[in-house]
N, C-alpha and C. Protein backbone atom coordinates (compact mmCIF):
# COMPACT_ATOMS: atom_id res chain seq x y z
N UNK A 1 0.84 -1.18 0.00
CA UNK A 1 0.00 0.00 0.00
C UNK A 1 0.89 1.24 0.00
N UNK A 2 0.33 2.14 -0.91
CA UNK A 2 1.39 3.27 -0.89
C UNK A 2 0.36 4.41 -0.10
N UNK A 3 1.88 5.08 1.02
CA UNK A 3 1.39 5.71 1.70
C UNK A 3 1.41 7.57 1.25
N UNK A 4 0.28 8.12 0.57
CA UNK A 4 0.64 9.29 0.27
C UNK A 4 0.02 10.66 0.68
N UNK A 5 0.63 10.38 2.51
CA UNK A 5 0.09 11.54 2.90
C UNK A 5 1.21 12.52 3.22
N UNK A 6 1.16 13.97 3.25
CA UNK A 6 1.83 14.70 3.07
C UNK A 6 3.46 14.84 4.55
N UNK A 7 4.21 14.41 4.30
CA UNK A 7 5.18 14.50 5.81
C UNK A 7 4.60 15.16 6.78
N UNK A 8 4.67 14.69 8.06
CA UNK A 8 4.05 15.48 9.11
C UNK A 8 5.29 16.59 9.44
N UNK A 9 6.37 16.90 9.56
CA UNK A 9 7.21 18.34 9.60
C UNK A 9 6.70 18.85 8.58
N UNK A 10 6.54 18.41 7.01
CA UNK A 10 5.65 19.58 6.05
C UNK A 10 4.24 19.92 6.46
N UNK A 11 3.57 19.19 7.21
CA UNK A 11 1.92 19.55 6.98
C UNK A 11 2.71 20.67 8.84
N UNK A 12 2.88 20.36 9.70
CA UNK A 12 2.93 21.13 10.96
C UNK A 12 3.75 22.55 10.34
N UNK A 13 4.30 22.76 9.31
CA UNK A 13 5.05 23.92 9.38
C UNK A 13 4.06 24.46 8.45
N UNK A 14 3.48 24.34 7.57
CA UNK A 14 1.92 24.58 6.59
C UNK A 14 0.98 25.29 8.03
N UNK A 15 0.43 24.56 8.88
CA UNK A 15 -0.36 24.68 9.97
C UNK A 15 -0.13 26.20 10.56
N UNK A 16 1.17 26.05 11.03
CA UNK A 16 1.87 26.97 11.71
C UNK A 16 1.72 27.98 11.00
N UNK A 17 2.12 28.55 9.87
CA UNK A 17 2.24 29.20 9.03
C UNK A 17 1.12 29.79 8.61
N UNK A 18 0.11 28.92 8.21
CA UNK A 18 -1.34 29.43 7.62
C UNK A 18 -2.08 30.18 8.97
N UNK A 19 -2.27 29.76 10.23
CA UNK A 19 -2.44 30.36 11.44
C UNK A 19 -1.44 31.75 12.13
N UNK A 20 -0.55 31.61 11.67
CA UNK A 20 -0.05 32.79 11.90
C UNK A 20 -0.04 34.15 10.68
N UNK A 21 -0.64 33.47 9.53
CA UNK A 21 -0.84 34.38 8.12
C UNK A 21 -2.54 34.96 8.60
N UNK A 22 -3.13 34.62 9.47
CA UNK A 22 -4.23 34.74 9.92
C UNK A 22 -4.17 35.62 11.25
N UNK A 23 -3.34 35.71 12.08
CA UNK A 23 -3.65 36.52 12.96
C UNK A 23 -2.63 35.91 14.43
N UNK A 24 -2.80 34.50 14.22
CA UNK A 24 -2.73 33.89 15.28
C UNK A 24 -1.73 33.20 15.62
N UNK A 25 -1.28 32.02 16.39
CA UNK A 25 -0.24 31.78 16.88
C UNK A 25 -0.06 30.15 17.00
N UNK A 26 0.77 29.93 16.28
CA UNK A 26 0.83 28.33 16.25
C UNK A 26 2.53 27.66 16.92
N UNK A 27 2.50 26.98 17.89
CA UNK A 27 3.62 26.39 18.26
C UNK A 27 3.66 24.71 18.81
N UNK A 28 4.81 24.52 18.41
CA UNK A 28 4.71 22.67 18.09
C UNK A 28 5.40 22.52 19.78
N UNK A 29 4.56 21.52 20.40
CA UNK A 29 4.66 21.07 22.09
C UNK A 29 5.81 20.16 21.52
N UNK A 30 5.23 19.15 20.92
CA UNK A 30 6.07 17.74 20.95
C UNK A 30 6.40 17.34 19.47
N UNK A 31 7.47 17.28 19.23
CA UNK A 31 7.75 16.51 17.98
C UNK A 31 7.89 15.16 17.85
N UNK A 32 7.21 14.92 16.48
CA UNK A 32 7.33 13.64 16.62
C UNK A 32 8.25 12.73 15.46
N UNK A 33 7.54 11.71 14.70
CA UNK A 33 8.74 11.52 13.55
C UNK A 33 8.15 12.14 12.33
N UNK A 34 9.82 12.60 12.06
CA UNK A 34 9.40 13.61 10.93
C UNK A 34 8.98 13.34 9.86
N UNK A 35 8.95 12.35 8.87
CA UNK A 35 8.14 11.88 7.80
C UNK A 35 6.66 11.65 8.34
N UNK A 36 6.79 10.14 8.87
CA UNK A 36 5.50 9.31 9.05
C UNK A 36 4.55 9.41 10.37
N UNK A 37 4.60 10.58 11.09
CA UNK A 37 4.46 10.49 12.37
C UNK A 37 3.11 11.52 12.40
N UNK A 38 2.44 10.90 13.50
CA UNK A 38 1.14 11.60 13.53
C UNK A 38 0.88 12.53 14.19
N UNK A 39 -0.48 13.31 14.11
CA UNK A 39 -0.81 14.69 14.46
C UNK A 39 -1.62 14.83 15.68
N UNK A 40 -1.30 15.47 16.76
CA UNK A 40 -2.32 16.08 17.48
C UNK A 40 -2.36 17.39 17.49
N UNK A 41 -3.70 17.98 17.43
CA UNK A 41 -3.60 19.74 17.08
C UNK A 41 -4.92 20.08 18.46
N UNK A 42 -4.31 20.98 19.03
CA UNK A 42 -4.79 21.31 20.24
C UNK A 42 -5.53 22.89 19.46
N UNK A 43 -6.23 23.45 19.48
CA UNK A 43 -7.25 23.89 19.00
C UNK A 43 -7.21 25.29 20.64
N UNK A 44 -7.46 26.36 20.77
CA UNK A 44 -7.56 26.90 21.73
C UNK A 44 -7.45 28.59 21.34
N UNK A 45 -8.22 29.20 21.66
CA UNK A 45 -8.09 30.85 22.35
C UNK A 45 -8.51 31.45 23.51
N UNK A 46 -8.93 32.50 24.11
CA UNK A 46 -9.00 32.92 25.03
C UNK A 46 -10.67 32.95 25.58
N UNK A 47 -11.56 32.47 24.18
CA UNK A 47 -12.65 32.24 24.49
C UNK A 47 -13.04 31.37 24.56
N UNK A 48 -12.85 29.91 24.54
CA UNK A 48 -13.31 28.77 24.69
C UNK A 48 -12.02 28.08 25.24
N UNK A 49 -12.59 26.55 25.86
CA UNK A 49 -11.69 25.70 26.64
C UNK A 49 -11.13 25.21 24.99
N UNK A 50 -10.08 24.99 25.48
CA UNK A 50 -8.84 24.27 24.45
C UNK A 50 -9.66 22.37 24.15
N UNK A 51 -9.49 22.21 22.77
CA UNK A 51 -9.70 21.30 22.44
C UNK A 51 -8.69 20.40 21.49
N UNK A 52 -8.72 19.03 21.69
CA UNK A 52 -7.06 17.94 21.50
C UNK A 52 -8.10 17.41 20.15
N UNK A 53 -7.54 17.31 19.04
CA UNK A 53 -8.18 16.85 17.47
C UNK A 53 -6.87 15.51 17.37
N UNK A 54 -6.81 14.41 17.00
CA UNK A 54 -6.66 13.81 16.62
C UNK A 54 -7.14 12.70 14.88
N UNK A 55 -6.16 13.00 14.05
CA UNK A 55 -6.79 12.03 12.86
C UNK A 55 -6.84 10.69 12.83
N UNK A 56 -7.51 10.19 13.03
CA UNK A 56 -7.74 8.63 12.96
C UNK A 56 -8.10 7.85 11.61
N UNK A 57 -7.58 6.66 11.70
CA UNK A 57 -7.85 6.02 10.19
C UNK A 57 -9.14 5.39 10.53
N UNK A 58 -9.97 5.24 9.43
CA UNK A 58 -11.11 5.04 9.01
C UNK A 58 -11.24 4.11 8.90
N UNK A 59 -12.38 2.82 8.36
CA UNK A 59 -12.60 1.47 7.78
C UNK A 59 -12.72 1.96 6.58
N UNK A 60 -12.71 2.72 5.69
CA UNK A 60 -12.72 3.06 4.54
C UNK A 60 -11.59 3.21 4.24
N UNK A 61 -10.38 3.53 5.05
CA UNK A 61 -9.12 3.74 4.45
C UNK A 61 -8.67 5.15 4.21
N UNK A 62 -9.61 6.10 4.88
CA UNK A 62 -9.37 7.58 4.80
C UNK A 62 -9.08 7.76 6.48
N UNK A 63 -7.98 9.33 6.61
CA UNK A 63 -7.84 9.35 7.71
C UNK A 63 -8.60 10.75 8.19
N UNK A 64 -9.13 10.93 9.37
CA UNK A 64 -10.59 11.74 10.02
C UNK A 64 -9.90 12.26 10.83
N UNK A 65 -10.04 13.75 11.00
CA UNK A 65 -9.92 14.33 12.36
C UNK A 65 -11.06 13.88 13.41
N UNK A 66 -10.64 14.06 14.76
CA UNK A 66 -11.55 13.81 15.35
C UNK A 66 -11.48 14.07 16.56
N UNK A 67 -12.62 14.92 17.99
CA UNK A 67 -11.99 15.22 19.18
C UNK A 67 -11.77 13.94 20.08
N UNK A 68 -10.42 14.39 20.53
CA UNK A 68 -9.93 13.27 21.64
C UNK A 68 -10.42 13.62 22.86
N UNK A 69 -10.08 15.25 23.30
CA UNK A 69 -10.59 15.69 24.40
C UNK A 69 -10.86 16.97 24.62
N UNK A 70 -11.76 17.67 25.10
CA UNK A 70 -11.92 19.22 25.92
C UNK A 70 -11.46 19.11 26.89
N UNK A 71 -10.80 20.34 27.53
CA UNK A 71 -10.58 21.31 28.42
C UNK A 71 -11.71 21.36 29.70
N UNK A 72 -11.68 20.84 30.56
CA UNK A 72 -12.42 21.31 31.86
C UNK A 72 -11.83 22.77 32.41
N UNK A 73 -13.26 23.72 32.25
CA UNK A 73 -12.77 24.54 32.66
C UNK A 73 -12.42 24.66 34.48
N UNK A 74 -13.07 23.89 34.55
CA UNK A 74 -12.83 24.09 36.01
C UNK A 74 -11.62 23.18 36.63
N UNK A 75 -10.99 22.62 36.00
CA UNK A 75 -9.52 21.52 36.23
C UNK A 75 -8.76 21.25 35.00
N UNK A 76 -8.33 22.59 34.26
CA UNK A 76 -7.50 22.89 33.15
C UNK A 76 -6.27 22.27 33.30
N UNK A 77 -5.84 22.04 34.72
CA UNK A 77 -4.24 21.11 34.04
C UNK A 77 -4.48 19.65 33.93
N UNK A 78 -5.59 18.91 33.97
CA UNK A 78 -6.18 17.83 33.66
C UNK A 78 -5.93 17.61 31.75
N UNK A 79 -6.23 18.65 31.14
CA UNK A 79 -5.93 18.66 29.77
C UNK A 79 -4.56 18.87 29.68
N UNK A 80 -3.28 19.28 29.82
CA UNK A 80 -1.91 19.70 29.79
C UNK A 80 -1.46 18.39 29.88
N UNK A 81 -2.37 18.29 31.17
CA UNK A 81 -1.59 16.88 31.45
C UNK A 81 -2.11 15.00 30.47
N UNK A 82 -2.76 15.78 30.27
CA UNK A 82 -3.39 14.53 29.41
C UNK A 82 -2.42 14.39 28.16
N UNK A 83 -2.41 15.47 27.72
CA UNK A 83 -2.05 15.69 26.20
C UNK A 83 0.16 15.04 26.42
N UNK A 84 0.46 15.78 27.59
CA UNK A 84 2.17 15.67 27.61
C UNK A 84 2.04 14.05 27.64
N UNK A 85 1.19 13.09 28.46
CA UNK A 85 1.04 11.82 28.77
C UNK A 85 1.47 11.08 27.33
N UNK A 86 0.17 11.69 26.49
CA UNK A 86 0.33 11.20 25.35
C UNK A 86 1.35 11.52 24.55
N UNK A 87 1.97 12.25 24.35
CA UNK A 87 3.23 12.97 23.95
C UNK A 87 4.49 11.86 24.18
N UNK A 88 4.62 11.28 25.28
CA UNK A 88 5.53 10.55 26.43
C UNK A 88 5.60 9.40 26.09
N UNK A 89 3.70 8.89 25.51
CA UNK A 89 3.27 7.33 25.28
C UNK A 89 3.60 6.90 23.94
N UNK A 90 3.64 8.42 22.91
CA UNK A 90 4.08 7.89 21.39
C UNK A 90 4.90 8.78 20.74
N UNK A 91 5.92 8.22 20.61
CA UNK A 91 7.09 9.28 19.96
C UNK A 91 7.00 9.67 18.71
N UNK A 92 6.06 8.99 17.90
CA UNK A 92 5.68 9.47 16.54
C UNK A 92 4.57 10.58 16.47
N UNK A 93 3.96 10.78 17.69
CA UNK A 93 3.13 11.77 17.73
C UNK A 93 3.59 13.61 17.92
N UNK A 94 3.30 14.10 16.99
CA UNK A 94 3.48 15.67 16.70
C UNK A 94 2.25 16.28 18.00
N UNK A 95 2.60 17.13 18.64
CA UNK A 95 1.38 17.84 19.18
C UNK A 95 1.60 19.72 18.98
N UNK A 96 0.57 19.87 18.04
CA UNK A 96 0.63 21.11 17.60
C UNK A 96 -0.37 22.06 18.49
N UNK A 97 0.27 23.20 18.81
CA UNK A 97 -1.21 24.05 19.44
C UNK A 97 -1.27 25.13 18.43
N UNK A 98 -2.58 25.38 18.19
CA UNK A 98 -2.76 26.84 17.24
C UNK A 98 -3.51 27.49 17.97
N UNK A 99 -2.94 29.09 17.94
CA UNK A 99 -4.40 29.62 19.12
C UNK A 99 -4.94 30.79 18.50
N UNK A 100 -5.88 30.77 18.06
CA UNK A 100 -6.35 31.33 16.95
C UNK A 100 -8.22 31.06 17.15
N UNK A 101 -8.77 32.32 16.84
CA UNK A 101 -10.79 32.18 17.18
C UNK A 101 -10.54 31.20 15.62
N UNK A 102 -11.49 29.90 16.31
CA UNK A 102 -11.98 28.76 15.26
C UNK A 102 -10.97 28.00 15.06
N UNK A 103 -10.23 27.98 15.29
CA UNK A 103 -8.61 27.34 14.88
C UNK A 103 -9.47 25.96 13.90
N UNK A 104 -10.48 25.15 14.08
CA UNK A 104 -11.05 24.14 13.46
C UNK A 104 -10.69 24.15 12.13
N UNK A 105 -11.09 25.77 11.48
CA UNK A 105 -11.12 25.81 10.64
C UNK A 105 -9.70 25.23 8.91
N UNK A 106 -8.55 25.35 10.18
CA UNK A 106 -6.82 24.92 9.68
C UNK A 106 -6.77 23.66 9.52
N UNK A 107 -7.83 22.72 9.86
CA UNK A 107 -7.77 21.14 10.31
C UNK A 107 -9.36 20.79 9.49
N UNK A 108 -9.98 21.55 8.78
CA UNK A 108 -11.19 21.10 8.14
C UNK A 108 -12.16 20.18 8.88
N UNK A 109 -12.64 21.05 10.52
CA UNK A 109 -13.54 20.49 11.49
C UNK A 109 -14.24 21.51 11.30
N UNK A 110 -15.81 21.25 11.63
CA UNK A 110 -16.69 22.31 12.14
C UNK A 110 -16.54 23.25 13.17
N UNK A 111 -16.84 24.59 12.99
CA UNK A 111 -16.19 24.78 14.18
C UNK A 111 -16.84 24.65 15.56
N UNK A 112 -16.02 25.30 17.14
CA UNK A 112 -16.58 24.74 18.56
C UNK A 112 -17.29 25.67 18.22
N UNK A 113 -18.62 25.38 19.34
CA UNK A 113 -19.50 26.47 19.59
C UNK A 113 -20.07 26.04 21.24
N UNK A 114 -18.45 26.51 21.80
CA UNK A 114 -18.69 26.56 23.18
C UNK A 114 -18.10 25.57 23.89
């Protein structure tokens, strides 16, 4: 099977880039491997709790963003800490934060509403 999705150091520096051509602010927590290695994009601004997107492969063979987790506002290092865990658990995993109103929109999700 040929794998032809775009390097994850090319798609996170794209991310970064298109979010900061916008207003906003994108910085990479955890790197992961630089060709084949997967994405978490933490989603967050000053008006809503921060949200963890993960792409997952499909039974169809396509790969889906999808939320892993929200932000409790009321026990916010519960998310920090969730996310570094995972960071720790897979070294191929990238964790990107963009902080930017809608950030969804960089990752082709609907956006939060709340």
């Amino acid at each position: 099977m040929i794998d032809d999705r775009i390097p994850a150091h090319l798609e996170v520096s794209a991310l970064i880039r298109a979010v900061e051509a916008e207003g906003g602010f994108g910085m990479v927590i955890s790197k992961g491997e630089r060709i084949a290695g997967t994405l978490m994009v933490i989603c967050c601004n000053r008006a809503t709790p921060a949200r963890a997107y993960e792409r997952m492969p499909q039974l169809d063979g396509s790969r889906k963003w999808v939320l892993s987790k929200t932000q409790d506002i009321d026990n916010p290092q519960d998310f920090s800490a969730w996310y570094r865990r995972r960071g720790e658990q897979d070294d191929d995993l990238w964790i990107v934060e963009l902080d930017i109103e809608n950030a969804e929109r960089f990752i082709d999700v609907a956006p939060h509403n709340g």
